[in-house]
PDB file of N, CA and C in Angstrom:
ATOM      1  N   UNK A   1     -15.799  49.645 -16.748  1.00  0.00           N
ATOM      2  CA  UNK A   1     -15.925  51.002 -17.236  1.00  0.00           C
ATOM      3  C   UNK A   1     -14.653  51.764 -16.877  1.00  0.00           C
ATOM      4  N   UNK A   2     -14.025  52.541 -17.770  1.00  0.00           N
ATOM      5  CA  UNK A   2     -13.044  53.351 -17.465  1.00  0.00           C
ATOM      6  C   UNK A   2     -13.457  54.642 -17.415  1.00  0.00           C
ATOM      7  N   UNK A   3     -12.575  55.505 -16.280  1.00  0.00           N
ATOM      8  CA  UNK A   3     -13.655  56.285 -15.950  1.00  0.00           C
ATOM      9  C   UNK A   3     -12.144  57.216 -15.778  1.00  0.00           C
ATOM     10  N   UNK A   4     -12.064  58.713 -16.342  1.00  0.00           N
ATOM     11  CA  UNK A   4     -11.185  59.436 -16.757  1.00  0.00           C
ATOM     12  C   UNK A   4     -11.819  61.172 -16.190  1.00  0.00           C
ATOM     13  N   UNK A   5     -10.626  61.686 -15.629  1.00  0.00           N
ATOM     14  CA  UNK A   5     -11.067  62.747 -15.124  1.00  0.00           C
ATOM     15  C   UNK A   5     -10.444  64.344 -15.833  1.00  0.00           C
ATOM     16  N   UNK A   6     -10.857  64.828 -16.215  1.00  0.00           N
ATOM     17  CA  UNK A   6     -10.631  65.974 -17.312  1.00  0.00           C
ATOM     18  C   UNK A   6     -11.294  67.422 -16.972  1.00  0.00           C
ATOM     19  N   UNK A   7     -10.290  68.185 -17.557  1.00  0.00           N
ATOM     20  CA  UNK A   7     -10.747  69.725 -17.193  1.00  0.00           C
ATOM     21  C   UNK A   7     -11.291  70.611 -18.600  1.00  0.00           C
ATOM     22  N   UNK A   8     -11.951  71.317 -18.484  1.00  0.00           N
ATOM     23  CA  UNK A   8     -12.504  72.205 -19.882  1.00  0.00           C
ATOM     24  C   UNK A   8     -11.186  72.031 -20.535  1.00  0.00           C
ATOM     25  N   UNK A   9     -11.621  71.615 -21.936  1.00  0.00           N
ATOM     26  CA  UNK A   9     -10.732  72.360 -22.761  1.00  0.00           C
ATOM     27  C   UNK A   9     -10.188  71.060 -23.258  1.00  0.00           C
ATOM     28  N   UNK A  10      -9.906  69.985 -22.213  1.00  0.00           N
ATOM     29  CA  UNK A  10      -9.150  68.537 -22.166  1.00  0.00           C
ATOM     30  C   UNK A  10      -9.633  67.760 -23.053  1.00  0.00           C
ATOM     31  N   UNK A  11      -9.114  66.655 -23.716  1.00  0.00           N
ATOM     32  CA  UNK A  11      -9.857  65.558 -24.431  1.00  0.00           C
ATOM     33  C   UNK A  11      -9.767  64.041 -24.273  1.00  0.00           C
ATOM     34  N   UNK A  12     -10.365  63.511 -24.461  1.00  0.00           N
ATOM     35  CA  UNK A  12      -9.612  61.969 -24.808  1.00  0.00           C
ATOM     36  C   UNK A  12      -9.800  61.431 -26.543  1.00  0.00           C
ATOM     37  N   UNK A  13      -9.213  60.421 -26.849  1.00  0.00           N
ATOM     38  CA  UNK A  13      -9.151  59.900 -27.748  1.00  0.00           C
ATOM     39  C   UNK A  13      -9.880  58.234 -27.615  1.00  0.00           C
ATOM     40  N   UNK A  14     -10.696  58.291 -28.542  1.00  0.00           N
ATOM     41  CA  UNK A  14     -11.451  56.527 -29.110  1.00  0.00           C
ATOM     42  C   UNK A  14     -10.868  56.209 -30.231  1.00  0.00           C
ATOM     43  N   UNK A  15      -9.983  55.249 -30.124  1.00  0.00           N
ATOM     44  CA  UNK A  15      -9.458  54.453 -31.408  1.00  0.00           C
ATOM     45  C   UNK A  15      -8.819  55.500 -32.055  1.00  0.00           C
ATOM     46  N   UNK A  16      -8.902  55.785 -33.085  1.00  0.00           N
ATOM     47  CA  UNK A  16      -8.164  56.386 -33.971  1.00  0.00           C
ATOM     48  C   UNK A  16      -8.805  57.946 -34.533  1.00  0.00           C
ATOM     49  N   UNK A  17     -10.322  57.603 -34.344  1.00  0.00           N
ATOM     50  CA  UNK A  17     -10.975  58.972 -35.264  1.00  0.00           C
ATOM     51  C   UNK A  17     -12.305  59.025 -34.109  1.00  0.00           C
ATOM     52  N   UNK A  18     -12.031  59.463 -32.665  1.00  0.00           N
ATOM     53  CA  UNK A  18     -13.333  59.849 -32.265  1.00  0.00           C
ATOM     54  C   UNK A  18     -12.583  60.753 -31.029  1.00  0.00           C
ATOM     55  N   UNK A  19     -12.948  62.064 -31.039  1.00  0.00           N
ATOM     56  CA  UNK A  19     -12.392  63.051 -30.278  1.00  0.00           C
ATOM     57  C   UNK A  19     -13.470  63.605 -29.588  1.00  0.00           C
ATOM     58  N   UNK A  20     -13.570  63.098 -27.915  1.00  0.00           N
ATOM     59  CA  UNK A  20     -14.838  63.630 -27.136  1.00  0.00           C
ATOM     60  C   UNK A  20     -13.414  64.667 -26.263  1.00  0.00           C
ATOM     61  N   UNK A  21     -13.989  65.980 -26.355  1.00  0.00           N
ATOM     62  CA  UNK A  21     -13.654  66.963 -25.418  1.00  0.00           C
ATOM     63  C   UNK A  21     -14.715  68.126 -24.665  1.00  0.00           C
ATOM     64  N   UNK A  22     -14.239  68.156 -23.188  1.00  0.00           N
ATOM     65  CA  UNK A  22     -14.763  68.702 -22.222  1.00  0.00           C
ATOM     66  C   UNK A  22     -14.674  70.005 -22.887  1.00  0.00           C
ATOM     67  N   UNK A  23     -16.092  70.799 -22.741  1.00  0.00           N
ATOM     68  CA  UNK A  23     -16.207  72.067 -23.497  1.00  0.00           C
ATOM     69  C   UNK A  23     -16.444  72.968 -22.675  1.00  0.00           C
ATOM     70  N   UNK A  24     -17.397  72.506 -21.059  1.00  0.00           N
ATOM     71  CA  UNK A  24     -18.295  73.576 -20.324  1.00  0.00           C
ATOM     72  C   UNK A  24     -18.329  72.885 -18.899  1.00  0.00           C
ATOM     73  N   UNK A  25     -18.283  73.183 -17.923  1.00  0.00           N
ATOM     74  CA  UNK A  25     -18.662  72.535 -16.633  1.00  0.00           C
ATOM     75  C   UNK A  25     -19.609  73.828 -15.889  1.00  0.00           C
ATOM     76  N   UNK A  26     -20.304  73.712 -15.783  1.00  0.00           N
ATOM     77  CA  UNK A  26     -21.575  74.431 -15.182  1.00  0.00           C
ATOM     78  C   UNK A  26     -22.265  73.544 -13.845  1.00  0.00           C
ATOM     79  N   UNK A  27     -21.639  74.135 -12.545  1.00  0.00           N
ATOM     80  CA  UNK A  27     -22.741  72.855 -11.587  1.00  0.00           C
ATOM     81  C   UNK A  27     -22.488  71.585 -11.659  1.00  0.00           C
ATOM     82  N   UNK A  28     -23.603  71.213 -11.917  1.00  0.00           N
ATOM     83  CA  UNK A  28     -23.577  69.500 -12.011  1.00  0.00           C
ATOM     84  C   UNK A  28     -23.356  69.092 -13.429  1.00  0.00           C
ATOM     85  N   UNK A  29     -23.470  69.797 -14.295  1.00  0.00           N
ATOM     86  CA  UNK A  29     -23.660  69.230 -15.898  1.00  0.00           C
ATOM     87  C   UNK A  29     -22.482  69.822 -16.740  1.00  0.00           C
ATOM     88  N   UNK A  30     -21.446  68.684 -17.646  1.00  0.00           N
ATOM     89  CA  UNK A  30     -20.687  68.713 -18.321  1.00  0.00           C
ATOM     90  C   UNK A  30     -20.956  69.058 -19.718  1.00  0.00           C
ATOM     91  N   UNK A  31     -20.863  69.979 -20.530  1.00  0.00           N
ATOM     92  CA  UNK A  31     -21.018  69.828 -21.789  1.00  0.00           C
ATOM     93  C   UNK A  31     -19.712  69.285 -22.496  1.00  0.00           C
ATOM     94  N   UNK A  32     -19.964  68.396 -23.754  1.00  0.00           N
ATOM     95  CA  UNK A  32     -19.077  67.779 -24.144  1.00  0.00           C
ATOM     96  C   UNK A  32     -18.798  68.561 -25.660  1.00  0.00           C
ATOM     97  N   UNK A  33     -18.077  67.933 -26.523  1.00  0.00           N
ATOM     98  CA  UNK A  33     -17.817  67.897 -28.010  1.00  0.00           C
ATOM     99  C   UNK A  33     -17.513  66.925 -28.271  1.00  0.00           C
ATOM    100  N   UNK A  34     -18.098  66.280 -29.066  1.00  0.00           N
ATOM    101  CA  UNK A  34     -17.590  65.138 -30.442  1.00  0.00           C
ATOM    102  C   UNK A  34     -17.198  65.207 -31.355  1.00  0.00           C
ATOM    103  N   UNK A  35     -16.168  64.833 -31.326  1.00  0.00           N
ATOM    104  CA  UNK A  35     -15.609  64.286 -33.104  1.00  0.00           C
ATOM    105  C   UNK A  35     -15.419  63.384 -33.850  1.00  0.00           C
ATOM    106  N   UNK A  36     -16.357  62.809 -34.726  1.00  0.00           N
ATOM    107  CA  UNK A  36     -16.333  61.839 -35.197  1.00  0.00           C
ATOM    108  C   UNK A  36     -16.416  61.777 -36.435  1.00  0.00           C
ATOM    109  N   UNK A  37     -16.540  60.663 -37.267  1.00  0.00           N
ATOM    110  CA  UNK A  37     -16.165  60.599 -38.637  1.00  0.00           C
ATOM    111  C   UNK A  37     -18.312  60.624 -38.991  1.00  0.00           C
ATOM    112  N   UNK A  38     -18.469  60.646 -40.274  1.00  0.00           N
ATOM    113  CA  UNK A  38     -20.112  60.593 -39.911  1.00  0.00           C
ATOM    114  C   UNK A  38     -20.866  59.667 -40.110  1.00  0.00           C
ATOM    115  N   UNK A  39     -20.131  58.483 -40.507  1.00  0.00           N
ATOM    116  CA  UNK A  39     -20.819  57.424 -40.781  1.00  0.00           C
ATOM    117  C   UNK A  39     -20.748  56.222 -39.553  1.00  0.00           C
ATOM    118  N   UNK A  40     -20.297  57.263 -38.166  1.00  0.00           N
ATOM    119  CA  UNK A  40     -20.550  56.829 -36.443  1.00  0.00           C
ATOM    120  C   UNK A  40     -21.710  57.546 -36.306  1.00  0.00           C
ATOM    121  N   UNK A  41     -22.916  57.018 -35.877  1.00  0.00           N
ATOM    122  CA  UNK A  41     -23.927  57.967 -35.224  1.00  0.00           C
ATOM    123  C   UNK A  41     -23.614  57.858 -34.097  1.00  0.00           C
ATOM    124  N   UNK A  42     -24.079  59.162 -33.177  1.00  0.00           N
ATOM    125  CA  UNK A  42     -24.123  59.962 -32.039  1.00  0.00           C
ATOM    126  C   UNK A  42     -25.161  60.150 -31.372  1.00  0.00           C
ATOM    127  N   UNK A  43     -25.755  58.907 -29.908  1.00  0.00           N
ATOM    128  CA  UNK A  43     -26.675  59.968 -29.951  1.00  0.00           C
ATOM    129  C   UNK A  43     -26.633  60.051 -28.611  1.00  0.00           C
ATOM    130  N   UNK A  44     -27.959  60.771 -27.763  1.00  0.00           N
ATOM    131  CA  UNK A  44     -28.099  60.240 -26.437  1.00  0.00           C
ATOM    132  C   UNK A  44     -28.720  59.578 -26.077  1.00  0.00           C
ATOM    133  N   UNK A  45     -27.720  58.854 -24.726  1.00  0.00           N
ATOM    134  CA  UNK A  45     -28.530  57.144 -24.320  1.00  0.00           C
ATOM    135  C   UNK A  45     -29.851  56.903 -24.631  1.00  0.00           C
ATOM    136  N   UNK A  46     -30.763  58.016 -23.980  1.00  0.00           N
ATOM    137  CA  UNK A  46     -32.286  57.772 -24.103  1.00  0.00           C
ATOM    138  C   UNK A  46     -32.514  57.834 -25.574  1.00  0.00           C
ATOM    139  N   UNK A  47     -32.103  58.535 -26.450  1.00  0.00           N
ATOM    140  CA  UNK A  47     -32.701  58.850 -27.782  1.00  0.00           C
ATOM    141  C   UNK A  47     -32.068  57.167 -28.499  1.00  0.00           C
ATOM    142  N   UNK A  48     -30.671  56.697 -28.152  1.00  0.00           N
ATOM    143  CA  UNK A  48     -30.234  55.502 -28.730  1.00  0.00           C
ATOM    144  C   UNK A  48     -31.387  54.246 -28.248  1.00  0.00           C
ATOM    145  N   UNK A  49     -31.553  53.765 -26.934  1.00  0.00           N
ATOM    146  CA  UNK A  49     -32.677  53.021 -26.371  1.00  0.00           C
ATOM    147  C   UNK A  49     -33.709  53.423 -27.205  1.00  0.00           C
ATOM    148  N   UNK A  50     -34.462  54.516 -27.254  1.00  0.00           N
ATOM    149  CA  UNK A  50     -35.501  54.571 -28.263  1.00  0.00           C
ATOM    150  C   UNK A  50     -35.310  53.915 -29.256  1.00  0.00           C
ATOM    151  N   UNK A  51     -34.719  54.526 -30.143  1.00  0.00           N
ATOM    152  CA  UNK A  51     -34.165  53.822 -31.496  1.00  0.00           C
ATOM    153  C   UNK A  51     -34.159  52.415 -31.488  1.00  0.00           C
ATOM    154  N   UNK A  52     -33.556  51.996 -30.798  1.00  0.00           N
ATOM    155  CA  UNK A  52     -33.680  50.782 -30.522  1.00  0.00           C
ATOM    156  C   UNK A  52     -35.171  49.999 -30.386  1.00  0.00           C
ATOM    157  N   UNK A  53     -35.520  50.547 -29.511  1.00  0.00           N
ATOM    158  CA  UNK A  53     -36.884  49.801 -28.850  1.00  0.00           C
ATOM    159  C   UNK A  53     -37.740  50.012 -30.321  1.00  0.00           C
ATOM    160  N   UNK A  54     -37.705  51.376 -30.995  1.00  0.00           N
ATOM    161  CA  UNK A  54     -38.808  51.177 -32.339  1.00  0.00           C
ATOM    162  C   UNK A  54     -38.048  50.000 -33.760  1.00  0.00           C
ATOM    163  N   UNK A  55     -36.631  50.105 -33.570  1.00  0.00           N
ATOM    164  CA  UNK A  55     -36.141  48.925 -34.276  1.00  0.00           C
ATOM    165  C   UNK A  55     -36.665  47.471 -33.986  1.00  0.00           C
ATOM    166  N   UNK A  56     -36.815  47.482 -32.534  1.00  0.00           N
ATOM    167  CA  UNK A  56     -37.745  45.972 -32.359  1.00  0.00           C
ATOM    168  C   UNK A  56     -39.306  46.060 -32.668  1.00  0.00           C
ATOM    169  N   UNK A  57     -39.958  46.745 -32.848  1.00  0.00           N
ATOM    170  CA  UNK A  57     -41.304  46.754 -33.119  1.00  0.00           C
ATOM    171  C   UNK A  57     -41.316  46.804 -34.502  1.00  0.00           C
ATOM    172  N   UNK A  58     -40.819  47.548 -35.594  1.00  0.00           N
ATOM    173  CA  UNK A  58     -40.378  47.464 -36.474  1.00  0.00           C
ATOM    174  C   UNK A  58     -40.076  45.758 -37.183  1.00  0.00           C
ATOM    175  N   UNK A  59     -39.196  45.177 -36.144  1.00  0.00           N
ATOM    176  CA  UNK A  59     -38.552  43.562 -37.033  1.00  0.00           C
ATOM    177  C   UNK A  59     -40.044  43.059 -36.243  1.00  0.00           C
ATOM    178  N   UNK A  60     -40.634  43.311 -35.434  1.00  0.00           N
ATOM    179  CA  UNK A  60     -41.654  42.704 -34.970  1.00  0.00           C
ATOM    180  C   UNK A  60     -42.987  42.236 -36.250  1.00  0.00           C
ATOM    181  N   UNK A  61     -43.072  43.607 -36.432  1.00  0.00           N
ATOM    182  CA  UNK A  61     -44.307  44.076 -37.021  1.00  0.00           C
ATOM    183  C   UNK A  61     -44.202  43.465 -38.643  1.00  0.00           C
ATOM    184  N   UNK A  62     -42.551  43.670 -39.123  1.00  0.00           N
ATOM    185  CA  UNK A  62     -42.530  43.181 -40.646  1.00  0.00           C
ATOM    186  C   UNK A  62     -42.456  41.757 -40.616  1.00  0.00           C
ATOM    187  N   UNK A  63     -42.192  40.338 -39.341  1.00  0.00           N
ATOM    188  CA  UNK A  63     -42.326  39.081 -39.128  1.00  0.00           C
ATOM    189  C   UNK A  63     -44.054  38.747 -39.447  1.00  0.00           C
ATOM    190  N   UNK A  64     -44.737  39.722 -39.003  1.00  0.00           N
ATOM    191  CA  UNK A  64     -46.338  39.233 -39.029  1.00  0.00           C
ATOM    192  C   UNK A  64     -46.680  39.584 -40.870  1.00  0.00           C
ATOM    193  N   UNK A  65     -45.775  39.846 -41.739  1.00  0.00           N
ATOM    194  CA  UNK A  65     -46.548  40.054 -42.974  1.00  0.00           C
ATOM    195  C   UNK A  65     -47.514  38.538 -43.176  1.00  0.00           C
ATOM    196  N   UNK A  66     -48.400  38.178 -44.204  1.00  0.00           N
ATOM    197  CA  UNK A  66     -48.752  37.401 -44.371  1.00  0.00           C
ATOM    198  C   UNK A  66     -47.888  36.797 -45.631  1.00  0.00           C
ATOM    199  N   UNK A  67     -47.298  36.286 -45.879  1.00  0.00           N
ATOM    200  CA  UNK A  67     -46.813  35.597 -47.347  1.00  0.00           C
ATOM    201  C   UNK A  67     -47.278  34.814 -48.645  1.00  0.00           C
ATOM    202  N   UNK A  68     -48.467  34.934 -47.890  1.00  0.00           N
ATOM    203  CA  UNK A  68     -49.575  34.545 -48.993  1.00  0.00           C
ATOM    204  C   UNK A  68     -49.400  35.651 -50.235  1.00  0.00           C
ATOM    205  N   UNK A  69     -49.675  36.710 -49.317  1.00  0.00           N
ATOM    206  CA  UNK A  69     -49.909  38.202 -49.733  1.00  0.00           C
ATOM    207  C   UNK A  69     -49.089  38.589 -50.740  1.00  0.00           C
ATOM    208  N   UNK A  70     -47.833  38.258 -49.672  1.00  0.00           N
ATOM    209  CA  UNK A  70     -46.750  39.226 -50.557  1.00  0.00           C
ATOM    210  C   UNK A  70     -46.328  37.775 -51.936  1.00  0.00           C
ATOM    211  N   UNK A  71     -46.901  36.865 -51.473  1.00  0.00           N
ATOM    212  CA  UNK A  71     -46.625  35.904 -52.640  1.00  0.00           C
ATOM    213  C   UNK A  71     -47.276  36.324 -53.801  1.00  0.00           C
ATOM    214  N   UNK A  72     -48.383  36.846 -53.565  1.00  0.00           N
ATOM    215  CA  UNK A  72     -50.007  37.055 -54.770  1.00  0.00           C
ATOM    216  C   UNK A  72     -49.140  38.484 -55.600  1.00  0.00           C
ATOM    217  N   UNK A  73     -48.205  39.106 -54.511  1.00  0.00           N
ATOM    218  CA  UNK A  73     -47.980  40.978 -54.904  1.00  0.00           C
ATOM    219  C   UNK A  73     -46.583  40.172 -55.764  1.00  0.00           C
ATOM    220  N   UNK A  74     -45.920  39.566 -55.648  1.00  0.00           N
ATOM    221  CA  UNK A  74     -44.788  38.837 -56.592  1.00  0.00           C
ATOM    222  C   UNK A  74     -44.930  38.427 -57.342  1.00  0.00           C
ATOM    223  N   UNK A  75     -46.729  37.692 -57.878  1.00  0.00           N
ATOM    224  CA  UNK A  75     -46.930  37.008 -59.083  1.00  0.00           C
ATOM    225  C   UNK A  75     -47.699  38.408 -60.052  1.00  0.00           C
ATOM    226  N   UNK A  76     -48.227  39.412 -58.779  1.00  0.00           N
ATOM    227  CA  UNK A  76     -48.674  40.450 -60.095  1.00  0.00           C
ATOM    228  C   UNK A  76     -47.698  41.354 -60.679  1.00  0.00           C
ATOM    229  N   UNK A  77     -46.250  41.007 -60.037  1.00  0.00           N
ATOM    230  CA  UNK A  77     -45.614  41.756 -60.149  1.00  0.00           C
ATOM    231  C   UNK A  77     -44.564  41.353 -61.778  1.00  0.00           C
ATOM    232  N   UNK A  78     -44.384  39.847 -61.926  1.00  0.00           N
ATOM    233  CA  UNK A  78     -44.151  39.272 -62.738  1.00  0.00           C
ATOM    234  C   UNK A  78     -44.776  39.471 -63.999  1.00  0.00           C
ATOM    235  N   UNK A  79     -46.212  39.198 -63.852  1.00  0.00           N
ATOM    236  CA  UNK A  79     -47.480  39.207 -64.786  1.00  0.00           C
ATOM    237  C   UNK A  79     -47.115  40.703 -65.736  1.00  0.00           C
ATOM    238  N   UNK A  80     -46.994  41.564 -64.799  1.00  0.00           N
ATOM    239  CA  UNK A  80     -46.624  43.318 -65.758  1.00  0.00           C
ATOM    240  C   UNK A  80     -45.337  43.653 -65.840  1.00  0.00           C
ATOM    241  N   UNK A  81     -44.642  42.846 -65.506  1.00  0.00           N
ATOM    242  CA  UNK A  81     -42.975  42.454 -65.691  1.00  0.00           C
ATOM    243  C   UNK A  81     -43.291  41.864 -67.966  1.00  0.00           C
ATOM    244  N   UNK A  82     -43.848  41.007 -67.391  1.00  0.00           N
ATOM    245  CA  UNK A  82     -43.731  40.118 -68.935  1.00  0.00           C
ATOM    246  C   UNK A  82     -44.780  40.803 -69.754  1.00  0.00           C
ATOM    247  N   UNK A  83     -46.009  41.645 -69.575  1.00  0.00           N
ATOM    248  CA  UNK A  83     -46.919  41.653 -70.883  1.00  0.00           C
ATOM    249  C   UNK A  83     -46.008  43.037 -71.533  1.00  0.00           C
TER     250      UNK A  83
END
């Protein structure tokens, strides 16, 4: 981990197009700014882990389809495709 020490106002640079700058120091808590292009999402750790964790229940949940099923929903789907 690189670990960089900065005063309000200061910034660093990610690669080419991501501009995090120190906005607020209050106490213990830093407020930041981002700049990024928008097709980077942003989020916070806990809200990204979430995301995550419902992305695995999600690939979980669509592995248990039955394929019978969705086989029967492909042939009715054909059937009113052609009449």
């Amino acid at each position: 981990m690189l670990v960089l020490t900065r005063k309000v106002d200061e910034s660093i640079i990610i690669g080419d197009n991501i501009k995090i700058t120190v906005v607020e120091i209050r106490g213990d808590q830093a407020k930041i700014g981002i700049e990024a292009p928008r097709e980077i999402s942003v989020h916070r750790e806990e809200v990204y882990r979430e995301i995550q964790a419902e992305n695995r229940r999600a690939a979980v949940s669509a592995q248990e389809v039955d394929l019978s099923q969705l086989s029967d929903l492909l042939k009715q789907a054909k059937k009113k495709k052609e009449e």
